[in-house]
N, C-alpha and C. Protein backbone atom coordinates (compact mmCIF):
# COMPACT_ATOMS: atom_id res chain seq x y z
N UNK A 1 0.84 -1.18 0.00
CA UNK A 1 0.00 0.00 0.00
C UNK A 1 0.89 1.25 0.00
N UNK A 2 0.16 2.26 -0.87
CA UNK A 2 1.23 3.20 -0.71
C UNK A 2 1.24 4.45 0.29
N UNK A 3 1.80 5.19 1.13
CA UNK A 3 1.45 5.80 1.94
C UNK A 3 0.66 7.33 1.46
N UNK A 4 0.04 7.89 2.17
CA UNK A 4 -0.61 9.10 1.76
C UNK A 4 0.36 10.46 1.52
N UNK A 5 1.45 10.02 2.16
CA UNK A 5 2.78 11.32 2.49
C UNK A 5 3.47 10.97 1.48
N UNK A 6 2.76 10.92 0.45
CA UNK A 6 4.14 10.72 -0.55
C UNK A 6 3.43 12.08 -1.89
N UNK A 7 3.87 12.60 -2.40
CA UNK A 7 3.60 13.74 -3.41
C UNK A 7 2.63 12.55 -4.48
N UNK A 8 1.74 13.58 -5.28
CA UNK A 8 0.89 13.38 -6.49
C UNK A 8 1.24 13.58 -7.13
N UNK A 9 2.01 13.63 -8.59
CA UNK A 9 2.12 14.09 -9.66
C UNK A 9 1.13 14.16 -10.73
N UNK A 10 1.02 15.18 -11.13
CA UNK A 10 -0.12 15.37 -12.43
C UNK A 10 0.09 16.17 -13.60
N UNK A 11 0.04 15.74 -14.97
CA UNK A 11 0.42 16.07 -15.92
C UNK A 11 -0.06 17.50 -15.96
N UNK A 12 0.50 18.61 -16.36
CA UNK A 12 0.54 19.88 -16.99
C UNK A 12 0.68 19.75 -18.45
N UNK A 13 -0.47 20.05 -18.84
CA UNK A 13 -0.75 20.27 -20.23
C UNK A 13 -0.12 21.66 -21.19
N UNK A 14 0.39 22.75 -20.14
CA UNK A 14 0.97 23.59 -20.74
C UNK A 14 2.31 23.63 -20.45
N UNK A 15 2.94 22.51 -19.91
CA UNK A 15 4.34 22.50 -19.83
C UNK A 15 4.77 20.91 -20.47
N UNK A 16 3.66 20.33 -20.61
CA UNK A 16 4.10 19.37 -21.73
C UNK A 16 5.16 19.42 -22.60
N UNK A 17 6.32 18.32 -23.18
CA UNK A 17 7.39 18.49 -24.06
C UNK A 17 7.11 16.96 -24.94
N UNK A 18 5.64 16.92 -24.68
CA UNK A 18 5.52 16.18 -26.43
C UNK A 18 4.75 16.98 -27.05
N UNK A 19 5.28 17.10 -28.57
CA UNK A 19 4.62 17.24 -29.46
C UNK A 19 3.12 16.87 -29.94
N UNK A 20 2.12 17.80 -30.39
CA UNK A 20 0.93 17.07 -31.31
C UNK A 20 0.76 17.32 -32.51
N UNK A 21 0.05 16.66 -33.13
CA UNK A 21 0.37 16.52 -34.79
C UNK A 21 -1.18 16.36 -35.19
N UNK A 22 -1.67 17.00 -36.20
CA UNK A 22 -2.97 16.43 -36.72
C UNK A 22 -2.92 15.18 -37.47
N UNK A 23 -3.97 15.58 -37.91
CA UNK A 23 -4.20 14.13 -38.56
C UNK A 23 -3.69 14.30 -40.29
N UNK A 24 -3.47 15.40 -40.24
CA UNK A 24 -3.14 15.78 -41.78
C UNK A 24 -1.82 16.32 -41.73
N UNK A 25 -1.00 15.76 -40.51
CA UNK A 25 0.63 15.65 -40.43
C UNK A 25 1.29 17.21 -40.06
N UNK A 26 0.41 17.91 -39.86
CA UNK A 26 0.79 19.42 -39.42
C UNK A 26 0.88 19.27 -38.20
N UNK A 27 1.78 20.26 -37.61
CA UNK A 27 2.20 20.39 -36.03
C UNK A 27 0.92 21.22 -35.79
N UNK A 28 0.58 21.07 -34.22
CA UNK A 28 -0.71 21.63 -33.48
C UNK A 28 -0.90 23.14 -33.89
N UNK A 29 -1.58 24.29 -33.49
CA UNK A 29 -1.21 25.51 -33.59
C UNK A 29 -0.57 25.77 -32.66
N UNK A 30 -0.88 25.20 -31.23
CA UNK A 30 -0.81 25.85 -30.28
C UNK A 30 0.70 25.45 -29.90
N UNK A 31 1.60 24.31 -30.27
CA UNK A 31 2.68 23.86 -30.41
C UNK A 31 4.04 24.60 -31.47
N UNK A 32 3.37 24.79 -32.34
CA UNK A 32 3.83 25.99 -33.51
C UNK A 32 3.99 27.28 -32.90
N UNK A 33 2.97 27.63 -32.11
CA UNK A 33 3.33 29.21 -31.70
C UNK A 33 4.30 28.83 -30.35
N UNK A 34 4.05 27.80 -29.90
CA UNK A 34 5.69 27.94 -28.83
C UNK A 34 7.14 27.79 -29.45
N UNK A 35 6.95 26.88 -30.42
CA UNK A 35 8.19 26.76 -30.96
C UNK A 35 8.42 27.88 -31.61
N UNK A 36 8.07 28.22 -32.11
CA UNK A 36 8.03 29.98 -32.95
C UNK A 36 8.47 31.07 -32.17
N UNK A 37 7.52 31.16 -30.87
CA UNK A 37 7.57 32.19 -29.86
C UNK A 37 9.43 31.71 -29.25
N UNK A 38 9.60 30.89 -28.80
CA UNK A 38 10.94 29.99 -28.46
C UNK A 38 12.25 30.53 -29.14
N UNK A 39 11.98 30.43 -30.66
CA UNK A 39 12.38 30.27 -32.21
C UNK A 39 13.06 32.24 -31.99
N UNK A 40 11.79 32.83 -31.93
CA UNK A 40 11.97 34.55 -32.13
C UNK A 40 12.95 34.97 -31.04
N UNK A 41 13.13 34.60 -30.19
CA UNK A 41 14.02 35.07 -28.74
C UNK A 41 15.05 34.79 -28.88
N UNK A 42 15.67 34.02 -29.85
CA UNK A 42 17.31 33.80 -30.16
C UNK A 42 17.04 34.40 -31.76
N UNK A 43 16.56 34.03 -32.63
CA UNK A 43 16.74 34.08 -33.81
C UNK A 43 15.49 35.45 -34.59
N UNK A 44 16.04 36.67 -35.36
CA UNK A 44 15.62 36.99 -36.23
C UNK A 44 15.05 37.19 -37.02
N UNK A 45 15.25 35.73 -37.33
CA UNK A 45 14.65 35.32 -38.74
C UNK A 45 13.34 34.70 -38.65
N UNK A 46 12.85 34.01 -37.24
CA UNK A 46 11.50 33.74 -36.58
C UNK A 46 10.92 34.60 -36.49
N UNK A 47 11.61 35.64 -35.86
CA UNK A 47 10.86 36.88 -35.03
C UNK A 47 10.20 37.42 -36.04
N UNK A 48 10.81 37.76 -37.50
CA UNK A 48 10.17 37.94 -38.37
C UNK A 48 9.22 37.81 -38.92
N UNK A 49 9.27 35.87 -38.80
CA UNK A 49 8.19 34.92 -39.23
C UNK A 49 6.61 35.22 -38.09
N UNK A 50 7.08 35.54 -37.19
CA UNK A 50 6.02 35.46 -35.49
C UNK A 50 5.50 36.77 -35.62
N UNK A 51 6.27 38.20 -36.12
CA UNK A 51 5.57 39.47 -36.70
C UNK A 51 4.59 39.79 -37.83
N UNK A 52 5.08 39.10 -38.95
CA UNK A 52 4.14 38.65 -40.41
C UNK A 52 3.04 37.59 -39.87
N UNK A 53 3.52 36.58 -39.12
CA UNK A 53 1.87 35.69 -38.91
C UNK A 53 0.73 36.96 -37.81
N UNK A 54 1.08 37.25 -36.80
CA UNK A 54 0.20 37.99 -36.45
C UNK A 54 -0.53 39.04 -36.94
N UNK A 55 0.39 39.95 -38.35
CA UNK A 55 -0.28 40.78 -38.94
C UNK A 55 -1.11 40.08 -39.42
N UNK A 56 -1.02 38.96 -40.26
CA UNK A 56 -2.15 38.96 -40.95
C UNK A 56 -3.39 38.36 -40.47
N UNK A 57 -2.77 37.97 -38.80
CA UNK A 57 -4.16 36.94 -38.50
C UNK A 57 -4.33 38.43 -38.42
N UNK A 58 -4.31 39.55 -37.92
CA UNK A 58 -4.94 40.74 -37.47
C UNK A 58 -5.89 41.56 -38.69
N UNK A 59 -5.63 41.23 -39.60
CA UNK A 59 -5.98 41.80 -40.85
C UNK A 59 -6.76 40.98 -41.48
């Protein structure tokens, strides 16, 4: 039996480090904008990519 004094662990869905994939082989959205968001904070050339996608969802 296991004792009650021992910690619970429970999955966090927003600190998750697997990947999801549709069914039509595309990465999640919500997985894309971390890696992206991730992507822009060292690199440029994301940040770029993470400025142009929001304009146009905005537009």
């Amino acid at each position: 039996m296991v004792p009650d004094t021992l910690p619970r662990y429970t999955t966090d869905q927003l600190n998750s480090t697997a990947l999801k994939w549709g069914s039509d082989g595309e990465l999640s959205d919500l997985d894309l904008q971390r890696i992206l968001g991730l992507l822009s904070q060292v690199d440029p050339v994301a940040r770029a990519l993470v400025a142009t996608d929001c304009s146009e969802m905005a537009s």
